[in-house]
C-alpha atoms as a PDB file:
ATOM      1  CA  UNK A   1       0.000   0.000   0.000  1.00  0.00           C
ATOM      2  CA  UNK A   2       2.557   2.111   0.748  1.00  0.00           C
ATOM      3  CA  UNK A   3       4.205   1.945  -2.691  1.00  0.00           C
ATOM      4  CA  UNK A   4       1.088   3.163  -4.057  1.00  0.00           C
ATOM      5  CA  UNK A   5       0.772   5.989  -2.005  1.00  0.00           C
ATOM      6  CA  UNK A   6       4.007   7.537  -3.286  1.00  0.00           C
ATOM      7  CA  UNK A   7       3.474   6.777  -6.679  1.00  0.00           C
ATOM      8  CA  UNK A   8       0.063   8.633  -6.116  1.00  0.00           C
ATOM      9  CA  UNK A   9       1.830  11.278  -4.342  1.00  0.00           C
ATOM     10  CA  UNK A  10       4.252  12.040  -7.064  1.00  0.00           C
ATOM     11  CA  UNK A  11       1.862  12.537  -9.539  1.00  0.00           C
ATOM     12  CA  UNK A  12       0.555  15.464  -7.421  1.00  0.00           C
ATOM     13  CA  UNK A  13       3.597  17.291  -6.809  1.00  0.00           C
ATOM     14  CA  UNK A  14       3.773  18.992  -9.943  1.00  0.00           C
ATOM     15  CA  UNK A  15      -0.139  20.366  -9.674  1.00  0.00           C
ATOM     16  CA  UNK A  16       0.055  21.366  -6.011  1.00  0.00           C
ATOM     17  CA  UNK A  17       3.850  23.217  -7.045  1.00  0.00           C
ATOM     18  CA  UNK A  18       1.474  25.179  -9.174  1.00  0.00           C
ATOM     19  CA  UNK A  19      -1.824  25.260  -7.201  1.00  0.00           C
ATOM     20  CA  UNK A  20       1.157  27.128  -4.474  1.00  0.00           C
ATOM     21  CA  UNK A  21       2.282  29.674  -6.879  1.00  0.00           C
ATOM     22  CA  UNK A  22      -1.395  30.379  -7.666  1.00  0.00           C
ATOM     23  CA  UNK A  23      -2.103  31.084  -4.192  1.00  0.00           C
ATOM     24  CA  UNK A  24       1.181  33.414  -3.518  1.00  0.00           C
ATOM     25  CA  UNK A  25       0.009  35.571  -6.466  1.00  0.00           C
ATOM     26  CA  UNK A  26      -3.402  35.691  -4.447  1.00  0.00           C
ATOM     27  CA  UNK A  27      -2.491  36.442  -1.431  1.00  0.00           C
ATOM     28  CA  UNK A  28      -1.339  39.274  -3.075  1.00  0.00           C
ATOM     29  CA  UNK A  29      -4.106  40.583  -4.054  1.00  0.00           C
ATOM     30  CA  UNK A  30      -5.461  40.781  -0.612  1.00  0.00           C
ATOM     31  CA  UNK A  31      -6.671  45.008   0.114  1.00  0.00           C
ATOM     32  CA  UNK A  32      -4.416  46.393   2.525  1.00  0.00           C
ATOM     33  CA  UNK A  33      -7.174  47.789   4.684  1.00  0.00           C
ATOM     34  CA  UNK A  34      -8.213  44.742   5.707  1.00  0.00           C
ATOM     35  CA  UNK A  35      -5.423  43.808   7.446  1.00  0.00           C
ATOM     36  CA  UNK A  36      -3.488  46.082   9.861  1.00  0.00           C
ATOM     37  CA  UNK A  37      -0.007  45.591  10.971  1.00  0.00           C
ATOM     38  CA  UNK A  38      -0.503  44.023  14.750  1.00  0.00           C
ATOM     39  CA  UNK A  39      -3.599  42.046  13.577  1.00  0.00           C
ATOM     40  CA  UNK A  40      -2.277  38.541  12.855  1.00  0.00           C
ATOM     41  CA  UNK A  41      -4.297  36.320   9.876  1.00  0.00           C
ATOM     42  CA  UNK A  42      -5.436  32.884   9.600  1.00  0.00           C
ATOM     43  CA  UNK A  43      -4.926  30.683   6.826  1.00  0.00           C
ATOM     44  CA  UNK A  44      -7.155  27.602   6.467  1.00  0.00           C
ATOM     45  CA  UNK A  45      -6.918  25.341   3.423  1.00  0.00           C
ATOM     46  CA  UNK A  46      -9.032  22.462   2.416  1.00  0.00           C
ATOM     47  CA  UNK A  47      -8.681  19.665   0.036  1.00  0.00           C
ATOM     48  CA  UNK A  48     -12.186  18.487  -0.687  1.00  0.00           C
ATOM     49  CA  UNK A  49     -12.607  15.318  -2.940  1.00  0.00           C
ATOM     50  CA  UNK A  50     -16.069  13.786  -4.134  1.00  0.00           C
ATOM     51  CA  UNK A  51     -17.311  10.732  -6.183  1.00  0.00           C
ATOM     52  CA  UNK A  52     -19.428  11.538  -8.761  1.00  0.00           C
ATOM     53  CA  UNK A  53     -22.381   9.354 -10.295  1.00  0.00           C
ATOM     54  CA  UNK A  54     -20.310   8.461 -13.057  1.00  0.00           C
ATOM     55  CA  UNK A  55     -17.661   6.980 -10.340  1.00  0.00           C
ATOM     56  CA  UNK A  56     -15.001   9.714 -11.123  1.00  0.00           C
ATOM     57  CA  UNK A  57     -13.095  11.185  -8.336  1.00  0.00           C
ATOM     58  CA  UNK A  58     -13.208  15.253  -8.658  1.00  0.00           C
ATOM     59  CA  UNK A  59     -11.085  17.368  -5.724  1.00  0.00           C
ATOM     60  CA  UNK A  60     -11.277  21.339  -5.330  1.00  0.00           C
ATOM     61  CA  UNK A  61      -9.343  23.562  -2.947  1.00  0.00           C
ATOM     62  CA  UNK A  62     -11.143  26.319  -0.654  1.00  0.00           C
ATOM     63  CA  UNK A  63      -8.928  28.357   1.558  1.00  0.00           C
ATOM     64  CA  UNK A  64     -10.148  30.997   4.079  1.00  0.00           C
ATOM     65  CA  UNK A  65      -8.466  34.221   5.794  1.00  0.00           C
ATOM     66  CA  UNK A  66      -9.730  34.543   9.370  1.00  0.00           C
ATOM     67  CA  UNK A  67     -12.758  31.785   8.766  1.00  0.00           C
ATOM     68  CA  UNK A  68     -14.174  33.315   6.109  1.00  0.00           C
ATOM     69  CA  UNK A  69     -13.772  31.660   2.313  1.00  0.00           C
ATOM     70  CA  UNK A  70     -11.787  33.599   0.329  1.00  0.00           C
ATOM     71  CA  UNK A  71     -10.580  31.394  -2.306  1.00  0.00           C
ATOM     72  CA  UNK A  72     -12.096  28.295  -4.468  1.00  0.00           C
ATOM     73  CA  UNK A  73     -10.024  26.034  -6.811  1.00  0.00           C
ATOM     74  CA  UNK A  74     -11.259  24.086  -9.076  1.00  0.00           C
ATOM     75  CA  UNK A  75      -8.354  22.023 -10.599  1.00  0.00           C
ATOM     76  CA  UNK A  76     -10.310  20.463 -13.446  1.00  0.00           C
ATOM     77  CA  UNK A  77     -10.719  23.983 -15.038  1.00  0.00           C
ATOM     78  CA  UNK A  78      -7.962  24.992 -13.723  1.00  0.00           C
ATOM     79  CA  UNK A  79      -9.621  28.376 -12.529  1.00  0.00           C
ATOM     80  CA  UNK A  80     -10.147  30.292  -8.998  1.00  0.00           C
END
């Protein structure tokens, strides 16, 4: 099992190498108003994986800044 679990794993460090450079450019975008300078931020990120009818496995990121969603991935578009 564990052999599979890397070879799974590898396959998924190219997308999630990208999937982090999307999210740096993001977190860029983030208005400075909304965060002052001795106010410290959450980050909350969630992998979320479903079977659909057809029995095809689809996965999306969400992340949230201080529990509210601020971002949604969808990897099979490849769009925020």
């Amino acid at each position: 099992m564990k052999l599979k679990e890397t070879a799974f794993w590898d396959t998924q460090m190219g997308p999630m190498k990208d999937l982090g450079e999307e999210l740096r450019k993001k977190l860029l975008d983030i208005n400075a108003e909304f965060v002052t300078k001795s106010e410290s931020l959450t980050l909350q990120g969630s992998l979320m994986c479903e079977r659909g009818a057809d029995g095809c496995t689809r996965g999306s990121w969400q992340f949230a800044f201080n529990g509210q969603l601020s971002h949604h991935f969808d990897p099979e578009k490849g769009k925020w």
